[in-house]
Protein backbone atom coordinates (compact mmCIF):
# COMPACT_ATOMS: atom_id res chain seq x y z
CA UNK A 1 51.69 -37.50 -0.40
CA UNK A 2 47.81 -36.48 0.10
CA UNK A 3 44.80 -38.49 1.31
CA UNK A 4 42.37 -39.92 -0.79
CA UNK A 5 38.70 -37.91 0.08
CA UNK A 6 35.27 -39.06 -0.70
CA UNK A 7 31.89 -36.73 -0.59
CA UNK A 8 29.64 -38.14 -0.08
CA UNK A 9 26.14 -36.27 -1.31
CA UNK A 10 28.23 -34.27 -3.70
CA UNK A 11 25.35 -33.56 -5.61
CA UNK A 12 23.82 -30.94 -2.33
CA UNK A 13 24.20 -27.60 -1.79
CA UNK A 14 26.68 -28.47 1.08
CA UNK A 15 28.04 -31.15 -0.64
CA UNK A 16 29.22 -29.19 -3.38
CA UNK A 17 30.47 -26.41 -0.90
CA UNK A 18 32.62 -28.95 0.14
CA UNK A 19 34.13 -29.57 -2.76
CA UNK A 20 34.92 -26.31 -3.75
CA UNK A 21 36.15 -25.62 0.14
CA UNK A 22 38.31 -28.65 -0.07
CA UNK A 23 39.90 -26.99 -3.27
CA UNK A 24 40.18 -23.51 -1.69
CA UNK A 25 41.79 -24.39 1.06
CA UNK A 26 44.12 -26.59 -1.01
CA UNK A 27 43.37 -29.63 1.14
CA UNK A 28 46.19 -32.26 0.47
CA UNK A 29 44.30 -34.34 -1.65
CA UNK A 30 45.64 -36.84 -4.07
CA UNK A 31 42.59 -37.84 -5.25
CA UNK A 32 38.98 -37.08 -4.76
CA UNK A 33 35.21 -39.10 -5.36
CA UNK A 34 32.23 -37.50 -5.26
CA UNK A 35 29.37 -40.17 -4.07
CA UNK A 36 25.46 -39.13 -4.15
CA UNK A 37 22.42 -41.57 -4.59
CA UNK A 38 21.95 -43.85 -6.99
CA UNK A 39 19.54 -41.74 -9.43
CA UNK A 40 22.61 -38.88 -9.17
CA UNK A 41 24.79 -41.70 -10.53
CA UNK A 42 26.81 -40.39 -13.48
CA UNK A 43 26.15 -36.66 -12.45
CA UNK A 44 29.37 -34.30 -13.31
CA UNK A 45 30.41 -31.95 -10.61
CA UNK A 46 33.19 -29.66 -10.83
CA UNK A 47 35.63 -29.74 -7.89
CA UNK A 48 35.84 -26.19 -7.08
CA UNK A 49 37.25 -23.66 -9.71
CA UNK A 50 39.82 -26.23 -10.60
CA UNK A 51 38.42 -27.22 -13.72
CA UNK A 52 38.41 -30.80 -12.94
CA UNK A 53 35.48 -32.89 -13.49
CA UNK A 54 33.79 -35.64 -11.01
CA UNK A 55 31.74 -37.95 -11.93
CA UNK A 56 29.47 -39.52 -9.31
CA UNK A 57 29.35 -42.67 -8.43
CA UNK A 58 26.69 -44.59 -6.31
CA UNK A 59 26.44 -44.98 -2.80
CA UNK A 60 24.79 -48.15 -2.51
CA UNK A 61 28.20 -49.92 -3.99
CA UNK A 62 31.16 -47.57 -3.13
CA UNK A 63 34.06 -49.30 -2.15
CA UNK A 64 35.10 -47.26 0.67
CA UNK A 65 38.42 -49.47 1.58
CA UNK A 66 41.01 -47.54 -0.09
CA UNK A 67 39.91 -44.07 0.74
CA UNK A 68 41.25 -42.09 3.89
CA UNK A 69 38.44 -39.75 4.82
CA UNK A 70 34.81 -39.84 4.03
CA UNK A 71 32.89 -36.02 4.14
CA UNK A 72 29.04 -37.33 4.77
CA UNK A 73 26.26 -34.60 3.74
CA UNK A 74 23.79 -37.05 2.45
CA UNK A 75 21.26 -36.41 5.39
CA UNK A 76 20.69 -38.85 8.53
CA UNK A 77 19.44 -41.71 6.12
CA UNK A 78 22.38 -42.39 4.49
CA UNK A 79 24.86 -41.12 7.57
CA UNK A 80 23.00 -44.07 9.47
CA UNK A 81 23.01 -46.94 6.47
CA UNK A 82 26.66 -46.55 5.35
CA UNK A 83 28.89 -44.26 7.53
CA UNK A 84 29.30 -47.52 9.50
CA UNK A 85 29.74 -48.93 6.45
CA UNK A 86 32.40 -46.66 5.51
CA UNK A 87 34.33 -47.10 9.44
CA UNK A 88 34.53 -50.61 8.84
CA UNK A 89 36.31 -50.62 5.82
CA UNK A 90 39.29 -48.15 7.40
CA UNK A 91 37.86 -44.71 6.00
CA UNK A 92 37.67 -41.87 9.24
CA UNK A 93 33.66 -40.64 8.71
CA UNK A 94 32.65 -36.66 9.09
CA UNK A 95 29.30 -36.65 9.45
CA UNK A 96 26.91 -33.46 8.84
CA UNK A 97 23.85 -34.76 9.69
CA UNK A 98 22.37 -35.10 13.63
CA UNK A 99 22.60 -38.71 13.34
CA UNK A 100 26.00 -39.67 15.31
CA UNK A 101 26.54 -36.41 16.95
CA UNK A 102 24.90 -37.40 20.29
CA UNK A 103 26.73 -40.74 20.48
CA UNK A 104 28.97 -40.79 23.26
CA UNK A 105 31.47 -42.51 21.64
CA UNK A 106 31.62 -40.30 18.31
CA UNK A 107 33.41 -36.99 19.03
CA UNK A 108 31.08 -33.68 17.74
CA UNK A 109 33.89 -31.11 16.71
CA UNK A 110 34.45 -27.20 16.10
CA UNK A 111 38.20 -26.66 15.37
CA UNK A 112 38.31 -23.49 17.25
CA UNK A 113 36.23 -24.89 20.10
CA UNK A 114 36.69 -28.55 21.49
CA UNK A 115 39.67 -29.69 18.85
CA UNK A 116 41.29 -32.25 21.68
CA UNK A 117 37.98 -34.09 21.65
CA UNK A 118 39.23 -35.29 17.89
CA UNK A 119 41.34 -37.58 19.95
CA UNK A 120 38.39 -40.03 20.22
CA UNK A 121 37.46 -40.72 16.52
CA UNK A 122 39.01 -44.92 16.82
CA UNK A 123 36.05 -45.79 18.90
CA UNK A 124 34.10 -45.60 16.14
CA UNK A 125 35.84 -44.26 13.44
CA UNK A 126 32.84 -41.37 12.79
CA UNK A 127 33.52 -37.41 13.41
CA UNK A 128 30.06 -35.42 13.60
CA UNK A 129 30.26 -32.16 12.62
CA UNK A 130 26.80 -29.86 14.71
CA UNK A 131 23.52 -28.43 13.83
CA UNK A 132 24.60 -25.07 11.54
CA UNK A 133 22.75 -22.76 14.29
CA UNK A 134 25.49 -24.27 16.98
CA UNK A 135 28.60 -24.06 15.38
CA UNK A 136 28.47 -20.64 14.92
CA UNK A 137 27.08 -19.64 18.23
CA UNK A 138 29.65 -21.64 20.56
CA UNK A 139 32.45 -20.23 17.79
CA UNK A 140 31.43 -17.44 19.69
CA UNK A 141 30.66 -18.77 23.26
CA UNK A 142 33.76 -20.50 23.79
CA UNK A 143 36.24 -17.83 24.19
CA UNK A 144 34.01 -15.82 26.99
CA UNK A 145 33.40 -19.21 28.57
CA UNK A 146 37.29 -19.32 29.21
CA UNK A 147 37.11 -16.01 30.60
CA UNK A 148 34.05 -15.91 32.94
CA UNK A 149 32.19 -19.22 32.59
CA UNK A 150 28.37 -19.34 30.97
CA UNK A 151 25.73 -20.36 33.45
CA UNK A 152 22.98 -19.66 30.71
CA UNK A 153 22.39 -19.09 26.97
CA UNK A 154 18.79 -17.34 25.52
CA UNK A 155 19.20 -17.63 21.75
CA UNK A 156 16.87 -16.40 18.79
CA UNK A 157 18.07 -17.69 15.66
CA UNK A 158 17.09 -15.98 11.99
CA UNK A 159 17.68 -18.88 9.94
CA UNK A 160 18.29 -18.96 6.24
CA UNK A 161 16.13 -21.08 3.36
CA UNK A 162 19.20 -22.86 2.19
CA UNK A 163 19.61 -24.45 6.03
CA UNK A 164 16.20 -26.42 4.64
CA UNK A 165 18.37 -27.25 1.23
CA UNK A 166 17.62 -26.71 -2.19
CA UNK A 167 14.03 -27.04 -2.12
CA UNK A 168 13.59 -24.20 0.54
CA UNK A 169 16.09 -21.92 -1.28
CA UNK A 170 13.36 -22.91 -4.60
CA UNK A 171 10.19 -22.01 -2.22
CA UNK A 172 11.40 -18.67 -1.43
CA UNK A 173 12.37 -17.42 -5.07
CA UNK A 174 9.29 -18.48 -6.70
CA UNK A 175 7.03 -17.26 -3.65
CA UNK A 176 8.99 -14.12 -4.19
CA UNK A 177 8.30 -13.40 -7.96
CA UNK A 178 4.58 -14.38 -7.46
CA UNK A 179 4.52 -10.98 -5.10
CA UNK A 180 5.57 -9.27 -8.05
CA UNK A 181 4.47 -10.85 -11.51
CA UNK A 182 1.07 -9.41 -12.44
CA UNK A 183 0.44 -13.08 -13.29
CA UNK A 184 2.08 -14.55 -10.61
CA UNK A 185 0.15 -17.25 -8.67
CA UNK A 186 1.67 -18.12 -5.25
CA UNK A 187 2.31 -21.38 -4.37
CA UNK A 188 0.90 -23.28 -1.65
CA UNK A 189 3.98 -23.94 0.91
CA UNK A 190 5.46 -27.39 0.05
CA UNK A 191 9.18 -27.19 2.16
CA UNK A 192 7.79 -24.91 4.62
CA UNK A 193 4.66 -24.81 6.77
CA UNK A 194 3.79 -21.68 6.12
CA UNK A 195 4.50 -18.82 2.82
CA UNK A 196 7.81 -18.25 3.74
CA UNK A 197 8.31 -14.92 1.22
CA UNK A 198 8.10 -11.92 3.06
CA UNK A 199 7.27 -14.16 6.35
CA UNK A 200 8.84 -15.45 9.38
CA UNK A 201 8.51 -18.49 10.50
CA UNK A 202 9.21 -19.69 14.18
CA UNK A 203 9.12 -23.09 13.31
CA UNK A 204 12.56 -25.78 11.89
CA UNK A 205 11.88 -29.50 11.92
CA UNK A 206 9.59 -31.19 14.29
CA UNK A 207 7.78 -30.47 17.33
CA UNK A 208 8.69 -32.15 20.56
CA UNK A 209 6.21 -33.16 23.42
CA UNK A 210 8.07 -30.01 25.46
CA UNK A 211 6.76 -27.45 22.81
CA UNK A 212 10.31 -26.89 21.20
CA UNK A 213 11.25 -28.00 18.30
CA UNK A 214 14.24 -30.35 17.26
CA UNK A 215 16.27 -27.58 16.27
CA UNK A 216 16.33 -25.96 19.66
CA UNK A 217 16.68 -29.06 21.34
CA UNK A 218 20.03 -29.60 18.82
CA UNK A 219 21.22 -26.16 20.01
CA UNK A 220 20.88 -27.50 23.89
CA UNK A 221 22.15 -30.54 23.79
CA UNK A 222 25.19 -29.79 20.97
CA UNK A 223 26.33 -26.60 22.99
CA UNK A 224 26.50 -28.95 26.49
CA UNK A 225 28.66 -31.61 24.66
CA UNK A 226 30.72 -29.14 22.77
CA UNK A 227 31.61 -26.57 25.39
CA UNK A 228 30.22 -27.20 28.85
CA UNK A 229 27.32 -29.78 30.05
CA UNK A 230 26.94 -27.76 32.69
CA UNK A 231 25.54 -24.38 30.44
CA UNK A 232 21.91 -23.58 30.47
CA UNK A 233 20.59 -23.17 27.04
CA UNK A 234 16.93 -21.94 25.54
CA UNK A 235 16.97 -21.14 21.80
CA UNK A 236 13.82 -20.32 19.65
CA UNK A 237 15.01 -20.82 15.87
CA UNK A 238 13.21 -19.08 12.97
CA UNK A 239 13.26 -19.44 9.00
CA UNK A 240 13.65 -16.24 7.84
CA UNK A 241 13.24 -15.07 3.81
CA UNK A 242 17.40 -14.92 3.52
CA UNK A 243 18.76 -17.27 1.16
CA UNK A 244 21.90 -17.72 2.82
CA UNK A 245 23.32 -16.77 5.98
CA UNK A 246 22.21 -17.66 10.01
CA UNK A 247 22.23 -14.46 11.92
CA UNK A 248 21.28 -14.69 16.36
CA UNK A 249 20.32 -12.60 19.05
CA UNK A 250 22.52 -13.94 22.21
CA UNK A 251 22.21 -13.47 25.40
CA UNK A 252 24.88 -14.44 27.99
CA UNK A 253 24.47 -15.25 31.99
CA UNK A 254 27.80 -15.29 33.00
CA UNK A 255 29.49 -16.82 36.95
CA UNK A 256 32.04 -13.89 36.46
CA UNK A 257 32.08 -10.21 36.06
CA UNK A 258 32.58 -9.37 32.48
CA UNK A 259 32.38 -6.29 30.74
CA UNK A 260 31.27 -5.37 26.95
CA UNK A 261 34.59 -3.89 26.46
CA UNK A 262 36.50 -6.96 28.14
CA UNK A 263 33.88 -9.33 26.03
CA UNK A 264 34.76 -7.28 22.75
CA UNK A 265 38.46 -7.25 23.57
CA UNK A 266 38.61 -11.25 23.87
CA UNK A 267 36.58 -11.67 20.92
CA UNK A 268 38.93 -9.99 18.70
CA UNK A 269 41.84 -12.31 19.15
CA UNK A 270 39.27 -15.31 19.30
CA UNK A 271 40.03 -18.24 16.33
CA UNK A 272 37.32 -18.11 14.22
CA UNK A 273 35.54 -14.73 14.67
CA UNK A 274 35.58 -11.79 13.26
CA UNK A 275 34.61 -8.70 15.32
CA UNK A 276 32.37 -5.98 13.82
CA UNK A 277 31.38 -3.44 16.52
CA UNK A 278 31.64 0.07 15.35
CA UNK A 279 28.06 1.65 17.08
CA UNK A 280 27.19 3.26 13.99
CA UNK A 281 25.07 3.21 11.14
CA UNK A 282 26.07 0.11 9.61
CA UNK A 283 28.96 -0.48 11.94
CA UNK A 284 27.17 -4.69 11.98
CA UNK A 285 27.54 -7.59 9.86
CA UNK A 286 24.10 -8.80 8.27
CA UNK A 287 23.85 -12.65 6.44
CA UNK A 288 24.12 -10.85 2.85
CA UNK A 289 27.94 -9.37 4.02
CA UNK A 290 28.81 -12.91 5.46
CA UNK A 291 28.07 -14.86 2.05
CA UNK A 292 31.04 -17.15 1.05
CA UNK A 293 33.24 -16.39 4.01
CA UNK A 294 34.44 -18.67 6.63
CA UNK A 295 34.35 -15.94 9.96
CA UNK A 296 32.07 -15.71 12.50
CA UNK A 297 31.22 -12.45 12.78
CA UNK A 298 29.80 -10.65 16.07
CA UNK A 299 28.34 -7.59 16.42
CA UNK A 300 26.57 -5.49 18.85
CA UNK A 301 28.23 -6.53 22.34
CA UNK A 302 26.59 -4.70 25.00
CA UNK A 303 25.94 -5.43 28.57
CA UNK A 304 22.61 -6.83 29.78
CA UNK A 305 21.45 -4.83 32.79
CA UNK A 306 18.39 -7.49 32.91
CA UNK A 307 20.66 -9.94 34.57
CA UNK A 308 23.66 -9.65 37.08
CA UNK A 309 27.14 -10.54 34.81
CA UNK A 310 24.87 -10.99 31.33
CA UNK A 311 26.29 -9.71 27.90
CA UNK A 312 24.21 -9.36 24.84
CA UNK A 313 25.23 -9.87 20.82
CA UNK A 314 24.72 -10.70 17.46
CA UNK A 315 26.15 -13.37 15.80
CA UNK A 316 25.70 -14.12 11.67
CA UNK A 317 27.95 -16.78 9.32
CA UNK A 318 27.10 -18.35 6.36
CA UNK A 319 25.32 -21.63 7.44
CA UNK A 320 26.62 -23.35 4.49
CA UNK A 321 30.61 -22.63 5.10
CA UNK A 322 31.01 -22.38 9.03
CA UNK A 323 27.54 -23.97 9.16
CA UNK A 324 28.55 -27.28 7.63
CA UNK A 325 31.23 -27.18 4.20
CA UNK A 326 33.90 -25.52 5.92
CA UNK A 327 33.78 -26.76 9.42
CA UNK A 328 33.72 -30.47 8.07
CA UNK A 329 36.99 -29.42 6.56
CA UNK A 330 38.19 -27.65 9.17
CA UNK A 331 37.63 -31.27 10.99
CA UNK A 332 39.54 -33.17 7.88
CA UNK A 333 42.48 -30.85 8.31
CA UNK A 334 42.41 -31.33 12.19
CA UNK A 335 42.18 -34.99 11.93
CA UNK A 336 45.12 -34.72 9.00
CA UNK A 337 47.66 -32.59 12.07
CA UNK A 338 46.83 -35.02 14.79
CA UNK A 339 46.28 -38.32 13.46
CA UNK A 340 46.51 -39.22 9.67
CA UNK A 341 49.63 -37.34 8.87
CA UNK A 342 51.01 -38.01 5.64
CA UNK A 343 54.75 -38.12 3.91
C-alpha cells in the first residue's frame, strides 16, 4: 500500500524534477496528480521515464482531502494561498519556496542534517524544504559541526541560471548565441539585472536595507535554524553563466582544532556527500560533473592559516536535485519512515 502524492507546480523545472525523482527513487506511490495554475490546466507531463502520462489539473479547485502528501514548487504565492489550504484538508505540505521555512512552528528539513526536527510537522501540517544555496552547504557543514563546532561561516556562492527558473535558463542561451550569430542582436536583460552571458553577477533577489540581498540573508538565517543558531554566517551569492549546478567557496571558523586531513576523513563517511580531493589537475568536481546527481560533492579541503582552527572548501550540487527535487523527496520518504507508514 503507497501514498497518494500531489505536485504541485508540475509544470516547473523543479516541479518536473520531482516527478521524475519521485519515479527514480521508486517512491511508494499508488497514485500521483500533478497540479500547476490554472492556464497549465490540461498540460501532459510525463512522470519520469515511466511512460505514464499526467494530466494537470488546477490549483484553484484541487481537492486536496484524499491525498497523503502535497510536494509545493509553485513559488511563495501559491505556497502562501493554498498550502494551508492543503493542511486543513489532512494532506502533510513540503514546501520549496521561503514562505513557511522561517515559521517557528513549521520544521525546515535536510535528511542528512536535522531529520528529528520532522517530528514537528502536526503543528501545522507544512514541511519547508531551504533556499538551494543552503542545503547543500550545511550537507556539508553538519558533519564538521559534530566534530569541532562552527563559530563562523564566509560563503561565496556561483549560482546557476536555472536557480532563477526557466526564464533565466532562456536569458542565458539566447544572450549566448547573440555573441556568436553574425546577426545576432543581444537582448536587453529581462530575468536578470544585468547581461548575464559571459558575466557575473553579484546580485539574487532583492536588496535589503543592510546591503545584502535576500539570498544571503536566506543562507544566515536557514543555516542557524537548520544546524546551530548559534553559527556566524556571511554569504555573498552570485549568478553565474552555468545552466545548472551551485558551486561555493567556504570558509570555516571552527571552536576546535581540526585538521584538513581529519575534515577530509569525516567528510568521506558523511550522508550525503561525496568527497573529491585528489590535488591534481582535475582532481575537483565542477557544476557540469554534478548534473543529475543527488551528492554533494566537496573538494579542495585545506586549512586556513588566516584564522586560528579555520578550514577552507568547495562545495558544488545540482541546485535542482539536492537544491530542491530531491531533497523534497528525501523529506517525503523521511516523513513516510517516521510518521505516515503504510501496510
Amino acid at each position: 500500500m503507497g501514498y497518494r502524492v500531489v505536485v504541485v507546480g508540475a509544470t516547473g523545472n523543479v516541479g518536473r524534477e520531482m516527478l521524475t525523482v519521485l519515479s527514480e527513487r521508486e517512491f511508494p506511490c499508488d497514485e500521483v496528480a500533478a497540479v500547476a495554475s490554472p492556464r497549465s490546466q490540461g498540460t501532459t507531463i510525463e512522470f519520469g521515464d515511466t511512460g505514464k502520462m499526467l494530466k494537470c489539473q488546477n490549483i484553484e479547485n484541487f481537492d486536496f482531502s484524499t491525498w497523503d502528501i502535497a510536494l509545493f514548487s509553485a513559488g511563495s504565492g501559491p505556497a502562501k494561498d493554498y498550502a494551508p489550504r492543503a493542511a486543513a484538508q489532512g494532506c502533510v505540505v513540503i514546501d520549496n519556496s521561503s514562505y513557511w521555512r522561517m515559521d517557528p512552528d513549521v520544521p525546515l528539513i535536510v535528511p542528512e542534517v536535522n531529520p528529528d526536527a520532522i517530528d514537528g510537522y502536526k503543528r501545522k501540517m507544512i514541511i519547508a524544504n531551504p533556499n538551494c544555496s543552503t542545503a547543500q552547504m550545511v550537507v556539508a557543514l553538519k558533519p564538521l559541526h559534530d566534530a569541532a563546532t562552527i563559530k563562523r561561516v564566509v560563503v561565496a556562492t556561483y549560482q546557476s541560471v536555472s536557480g532563477a527558473g526557466k526564464m533565466g535558463m532562456d536569458e542565458l542561451f539566447e544572450q549566448t548565441r547573440a555573441v556568436f550569430m553574425p546577426s545576432g542582436e543581444m537582448r536587453e536583460p529581462n530575468k536578470f539585472t544585468k547581461q548575464i552571458a559571459f558575466n557575473v553577477i553579484p546580485h539574487i533577489d532583492s536588496f535589503l536595507d543592510d546591503g545584502s540581498t535576500k539570498e544571503e540573508w536566506k543562507m544566515v538565517v536557514e543555516t542557524k535554524k537548520i544546524i546551530d543558531p548559534k553559527i556566524k554566517v556571511i554569504a555573498t551569492c552570485v549568478r553565474v553563466p552555468v545552466f545548472v549546478g551551485h558551486s561555493e567557496a567556504i570558509h570555516i571558523e571552527f571552536e576546535k582544532e581540526i585538521s584538513a586531513k581529519q575534515a577530509q576523513a569525516i567528510l568521506r563517511d558523511a550522508p550525503g556527500v561525496m568527497l573529491v580531493d585528489k590535488r591534481e589537475d582535475g582532481g575537483y568536481v565542477t557544476p557540469v560533473e554534478c548534473v543529475g546527481d543527488g551528492a554533494t560533492y566537496v573538494s579542495r579541503v585545506r586549512e586556513d592559516p588566516t584564522v586560528e582552527n579555520g578550514l577552507a572548501l568547495w562545495c558544488v550540487s545540482d541546485n535542482l536535485r539536492k537544491g530542491a527535487a530531491l531533497n523534497a523527496v528525501q523529506i517525503a520518504e523521511l516523513l513516510g519512515r517516521r510518521h505516515l507508514k503504510k501496510g
